[in-house]
Protein backbone atom coordinates (compact mmCIF):
# COMPACT_ATOMS: atom_id res chain seq x y z
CA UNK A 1 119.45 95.54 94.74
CA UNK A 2 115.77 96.20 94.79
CA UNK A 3 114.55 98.78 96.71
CA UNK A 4 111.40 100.25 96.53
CA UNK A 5 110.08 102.90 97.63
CA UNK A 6 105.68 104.30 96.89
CA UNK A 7 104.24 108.08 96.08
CA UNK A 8 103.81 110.12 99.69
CA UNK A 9 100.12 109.95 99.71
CA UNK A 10 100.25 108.70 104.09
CA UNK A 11 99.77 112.18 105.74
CA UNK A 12 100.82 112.28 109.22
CA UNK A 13 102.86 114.86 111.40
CA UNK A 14 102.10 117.30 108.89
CA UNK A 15 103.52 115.54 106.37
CA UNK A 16 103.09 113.20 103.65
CA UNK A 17 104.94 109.59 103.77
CA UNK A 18 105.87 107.13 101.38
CA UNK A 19 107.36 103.38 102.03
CA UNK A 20 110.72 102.32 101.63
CA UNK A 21 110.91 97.94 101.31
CA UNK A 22 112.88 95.65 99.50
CA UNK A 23 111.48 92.63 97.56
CA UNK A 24 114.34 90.70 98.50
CA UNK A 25 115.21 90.63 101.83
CA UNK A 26 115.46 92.35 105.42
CA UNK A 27 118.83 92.63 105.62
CA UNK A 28 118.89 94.15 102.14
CA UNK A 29 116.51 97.15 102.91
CA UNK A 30 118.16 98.15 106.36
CA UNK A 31 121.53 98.22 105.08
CA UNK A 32 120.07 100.63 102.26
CA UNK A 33 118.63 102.45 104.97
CA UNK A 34 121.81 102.96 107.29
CA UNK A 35 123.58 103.76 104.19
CA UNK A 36 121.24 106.54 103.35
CA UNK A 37 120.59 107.75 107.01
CA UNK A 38 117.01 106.76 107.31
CA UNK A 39 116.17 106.13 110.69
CA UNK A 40 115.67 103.01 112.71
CA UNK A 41 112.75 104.36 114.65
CA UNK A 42 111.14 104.60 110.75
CA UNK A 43 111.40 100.92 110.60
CA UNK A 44 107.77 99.19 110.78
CA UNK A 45 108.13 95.41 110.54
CA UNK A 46 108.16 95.03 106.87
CA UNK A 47 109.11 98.93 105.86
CA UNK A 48 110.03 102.24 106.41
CA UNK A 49 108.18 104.90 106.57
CA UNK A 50 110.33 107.99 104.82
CA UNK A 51 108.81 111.57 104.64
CA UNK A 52 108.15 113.17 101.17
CA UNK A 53 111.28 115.32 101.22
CA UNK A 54 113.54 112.32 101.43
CA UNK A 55 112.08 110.98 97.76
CA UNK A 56 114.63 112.35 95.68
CA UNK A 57 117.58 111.66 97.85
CA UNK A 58 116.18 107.79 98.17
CA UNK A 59 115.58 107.26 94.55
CA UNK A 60 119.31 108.66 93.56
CA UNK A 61 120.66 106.28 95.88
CA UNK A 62 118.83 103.21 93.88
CA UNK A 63 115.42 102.96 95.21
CA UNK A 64 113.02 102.17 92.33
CA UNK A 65 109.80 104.72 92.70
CA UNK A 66 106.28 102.48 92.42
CA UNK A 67 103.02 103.00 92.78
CA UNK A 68 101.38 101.78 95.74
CA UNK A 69 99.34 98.59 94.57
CA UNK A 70 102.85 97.01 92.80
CA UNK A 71 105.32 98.05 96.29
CA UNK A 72 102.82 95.64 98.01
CA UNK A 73 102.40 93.56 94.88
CA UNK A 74 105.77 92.47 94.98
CA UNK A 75 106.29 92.64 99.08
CA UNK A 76 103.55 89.94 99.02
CA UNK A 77 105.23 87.88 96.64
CA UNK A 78 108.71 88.49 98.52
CA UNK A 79 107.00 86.70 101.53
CA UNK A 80 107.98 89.70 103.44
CA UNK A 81 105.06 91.40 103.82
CA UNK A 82 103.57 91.26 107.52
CA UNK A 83 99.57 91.00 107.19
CA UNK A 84 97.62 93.94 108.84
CA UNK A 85 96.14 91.18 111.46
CA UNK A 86 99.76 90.26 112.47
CA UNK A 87 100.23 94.72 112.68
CA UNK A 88 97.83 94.30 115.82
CA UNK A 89 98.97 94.52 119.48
């Protein structure tokens, strides 16, 4: 399994929020995600979105903690990543 999940630096809602993606597959980070109650709504196209407080409980369960330049390091070079121009409409 690899999971990843970046440092809360995305503040919105009040809160800070990190991203939760595999580097292997789809399938692989929403079953880690049902298994550790994160949301569907959280899901955005190529990640989660997971508030701050969740961390801890995340990387317990497995998820590797990255910075932010290597989580989209290696989602690029999963072929998973969805471009920001493809994000639009």
């Amino acid at each position: 399994m690899t999971v990843l999940i970046d440092d809360p630096v995305w503040p919105a809602h009040g809160r800070l929020w990190a991203h939760l993606v595999s580097d292997r597959s789809l399938e692989e980070l929403h079953a880690f995600a049902r298994a550790n109650d994160v949301p569907t709504r959280s899901f955005d196209r190529d990640h989660y979105d997971v508030p701050e407080d969740a961390l801890p409980r995340l990387i317990a369960a497995g998820a590797e903690r990255v910075g932010g330049k290597e989580l989209v390091r290696r989602l690029i070079a999963s072929g998973l990543r969805i471009p920001a121009r493809d994000r639009r409409g």
